[in-house]
C-alpha atoms as a PDB file:
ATOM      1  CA  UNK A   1     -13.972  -0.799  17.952  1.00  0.00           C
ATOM      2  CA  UNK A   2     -16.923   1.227  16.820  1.00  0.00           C
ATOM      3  CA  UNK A   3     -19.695  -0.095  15.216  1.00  0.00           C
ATOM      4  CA  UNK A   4     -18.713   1.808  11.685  1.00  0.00           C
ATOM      5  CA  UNK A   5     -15.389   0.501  11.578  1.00  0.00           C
ATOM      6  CA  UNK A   6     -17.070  -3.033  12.369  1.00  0.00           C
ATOM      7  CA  UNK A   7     -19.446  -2.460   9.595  1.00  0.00           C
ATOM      8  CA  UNK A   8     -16.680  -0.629   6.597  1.00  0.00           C
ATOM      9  CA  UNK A   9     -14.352  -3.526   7.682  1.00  0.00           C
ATOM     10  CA  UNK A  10     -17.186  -6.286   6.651  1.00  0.00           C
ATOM     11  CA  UNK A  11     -18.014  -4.251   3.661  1.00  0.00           C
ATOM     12  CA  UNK A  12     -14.631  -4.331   2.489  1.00  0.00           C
ATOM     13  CA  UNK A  13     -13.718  -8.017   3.903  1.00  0.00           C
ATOM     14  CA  UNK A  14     -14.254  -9.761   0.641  1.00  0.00           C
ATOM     15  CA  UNK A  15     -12.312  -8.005  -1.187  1.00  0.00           C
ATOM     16  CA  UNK A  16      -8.854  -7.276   1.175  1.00  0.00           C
ATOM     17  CA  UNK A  17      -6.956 -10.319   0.085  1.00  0.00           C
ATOM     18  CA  UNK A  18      -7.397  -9.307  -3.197  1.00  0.00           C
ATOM     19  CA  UNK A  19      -6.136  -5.417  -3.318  1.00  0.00           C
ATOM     20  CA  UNK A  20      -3.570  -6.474  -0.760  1.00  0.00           C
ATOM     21  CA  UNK A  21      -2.148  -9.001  -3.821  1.00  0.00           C
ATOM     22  CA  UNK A  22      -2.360  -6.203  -6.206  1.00  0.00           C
ATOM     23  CA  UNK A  23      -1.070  -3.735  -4.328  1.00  0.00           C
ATOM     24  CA  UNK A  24       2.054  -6.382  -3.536  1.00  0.00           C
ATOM     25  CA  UNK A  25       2.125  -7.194  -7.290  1.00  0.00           C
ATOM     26  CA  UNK A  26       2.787  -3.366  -7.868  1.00  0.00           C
ATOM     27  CA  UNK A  27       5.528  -3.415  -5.843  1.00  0.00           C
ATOM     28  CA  UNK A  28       7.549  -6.269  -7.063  1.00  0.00           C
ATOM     29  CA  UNK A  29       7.010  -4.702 -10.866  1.00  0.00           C
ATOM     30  CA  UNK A  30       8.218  -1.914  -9.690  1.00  0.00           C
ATOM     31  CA  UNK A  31      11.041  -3.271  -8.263  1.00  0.00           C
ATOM     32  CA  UNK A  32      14.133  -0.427  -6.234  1.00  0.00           C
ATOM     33  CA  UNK A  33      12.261   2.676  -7.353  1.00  0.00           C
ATOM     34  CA  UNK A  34       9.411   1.923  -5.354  1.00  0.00           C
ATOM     35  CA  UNK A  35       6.114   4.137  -4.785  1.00  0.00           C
ATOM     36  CA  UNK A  36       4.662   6.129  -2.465  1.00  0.00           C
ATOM     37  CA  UNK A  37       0.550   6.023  -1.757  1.00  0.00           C
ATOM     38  CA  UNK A  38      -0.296   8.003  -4.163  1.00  0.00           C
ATOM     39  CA  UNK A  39       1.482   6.497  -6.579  1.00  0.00           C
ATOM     40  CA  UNK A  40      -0.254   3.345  -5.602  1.00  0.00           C
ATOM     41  CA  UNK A  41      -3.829   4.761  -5.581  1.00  0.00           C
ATOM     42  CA  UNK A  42      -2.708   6.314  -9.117  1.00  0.00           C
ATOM     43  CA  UNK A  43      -1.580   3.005 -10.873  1.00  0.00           C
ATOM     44  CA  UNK A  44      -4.447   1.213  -9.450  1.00  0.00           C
ATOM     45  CA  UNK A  45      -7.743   3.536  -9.520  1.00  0.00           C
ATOM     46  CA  UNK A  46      -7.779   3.490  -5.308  1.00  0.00           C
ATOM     47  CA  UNK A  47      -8.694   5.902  -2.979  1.00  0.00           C
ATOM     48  CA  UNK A  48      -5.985   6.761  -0.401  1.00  0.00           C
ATOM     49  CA  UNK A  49      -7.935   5.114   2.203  1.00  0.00           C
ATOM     50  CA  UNK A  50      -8.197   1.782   1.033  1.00  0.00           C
ATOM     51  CA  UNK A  51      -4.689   2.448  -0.003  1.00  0.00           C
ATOM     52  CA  UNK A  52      -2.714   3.265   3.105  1.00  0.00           C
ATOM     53  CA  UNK A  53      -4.446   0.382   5.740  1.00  0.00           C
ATOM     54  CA  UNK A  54      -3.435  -2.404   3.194  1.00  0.00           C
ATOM     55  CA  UNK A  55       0.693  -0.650   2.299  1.00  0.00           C
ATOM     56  CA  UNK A  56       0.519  -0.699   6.470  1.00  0.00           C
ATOM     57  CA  UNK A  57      -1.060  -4.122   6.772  1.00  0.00           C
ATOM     58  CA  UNK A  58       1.839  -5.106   4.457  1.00  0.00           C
ATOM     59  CA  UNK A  59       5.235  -2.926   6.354  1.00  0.00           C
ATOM     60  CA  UNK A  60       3.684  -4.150   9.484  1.00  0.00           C
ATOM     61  CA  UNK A  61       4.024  -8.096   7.992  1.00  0.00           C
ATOM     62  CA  UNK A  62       7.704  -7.317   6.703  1.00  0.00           C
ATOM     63  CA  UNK A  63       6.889  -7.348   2.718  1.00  0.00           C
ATOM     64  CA  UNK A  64       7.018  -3.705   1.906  1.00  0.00           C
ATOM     65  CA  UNK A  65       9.804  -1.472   3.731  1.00  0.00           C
ATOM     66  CA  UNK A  66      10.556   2.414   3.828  1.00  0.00           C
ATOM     67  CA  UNK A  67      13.113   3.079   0.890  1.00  0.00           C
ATOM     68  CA  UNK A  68      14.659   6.075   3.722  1.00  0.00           C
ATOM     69  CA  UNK A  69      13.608   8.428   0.425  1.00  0.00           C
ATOM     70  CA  UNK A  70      10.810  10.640  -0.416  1.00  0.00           C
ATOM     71  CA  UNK A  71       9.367  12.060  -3.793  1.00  0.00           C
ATOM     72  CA  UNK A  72       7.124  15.030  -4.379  1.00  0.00           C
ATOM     73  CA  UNK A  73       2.938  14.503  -4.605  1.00  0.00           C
ATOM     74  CA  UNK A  74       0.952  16.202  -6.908  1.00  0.00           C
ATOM     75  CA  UNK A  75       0.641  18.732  -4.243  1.00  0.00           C
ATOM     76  CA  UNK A  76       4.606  19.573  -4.248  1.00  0.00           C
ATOM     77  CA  UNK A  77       4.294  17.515  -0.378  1.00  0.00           C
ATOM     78  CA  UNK A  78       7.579  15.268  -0.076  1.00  0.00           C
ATOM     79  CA  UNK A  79       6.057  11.455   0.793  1.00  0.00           C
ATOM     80  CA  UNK A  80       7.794   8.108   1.823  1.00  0.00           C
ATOM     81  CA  UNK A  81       8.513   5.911  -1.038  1.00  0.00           C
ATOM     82  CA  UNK A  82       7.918   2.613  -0.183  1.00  0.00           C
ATOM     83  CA  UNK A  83       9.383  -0.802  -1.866  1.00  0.00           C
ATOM     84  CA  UNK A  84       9.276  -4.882  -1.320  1.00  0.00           C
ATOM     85  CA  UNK A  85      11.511  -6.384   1.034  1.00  0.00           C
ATOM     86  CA  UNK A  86      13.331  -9.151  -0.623  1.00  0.00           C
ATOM     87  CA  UNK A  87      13.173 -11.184   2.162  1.00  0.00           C
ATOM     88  CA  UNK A  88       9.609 -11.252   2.329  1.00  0.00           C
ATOM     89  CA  UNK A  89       8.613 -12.488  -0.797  1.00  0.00           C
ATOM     90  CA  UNK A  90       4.997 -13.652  -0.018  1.00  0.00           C
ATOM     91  CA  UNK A  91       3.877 -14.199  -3.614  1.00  0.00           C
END
């Protein structure tokens, strides 16, 4: 790992658990319809790069899933819409 992942991971260390409950927390009030990441960086003032390691962090631990649909960005681009898995309630 390079030495400025090392030191953006340590910066951001504190506060991972954190964003990575709100970012769950969106989901599950969201409920089917889901949201894709800009959706999530919209409803909760993130950039996409904080955004898209912690919705992966969570698909890869089996609490948010790929809905199989997409909706349009701002930029008319189709994205993934994402949702909870209801078998991995972790709240």
């Amino acid at each position: 790992m390079k030495q400025t992942s090392i030191d953006a991971r340590a910066k951001i260390e504190p506060r991972v658990g954190t964003l990575r409950r709100k970012v769950y927390e969106l989901f599950i009030n969201r409920g089917i319809s889901g949201l894709t990441d800009q959706e999530i960086e919209k409803y909760l003032h993130l950039d996409g790069n904080t955004v898209r390691p912690i919705r992966g962090s969570l698909v890869t631990d089996g609490f948010i899933i790929d809905t199989g649909t997409t909706r349009l960005n701002d930029k008319g681009n189709q994205c993934i819409v994402w949702r909870y898995a209801e078998n991995g309630m972790m709240l």
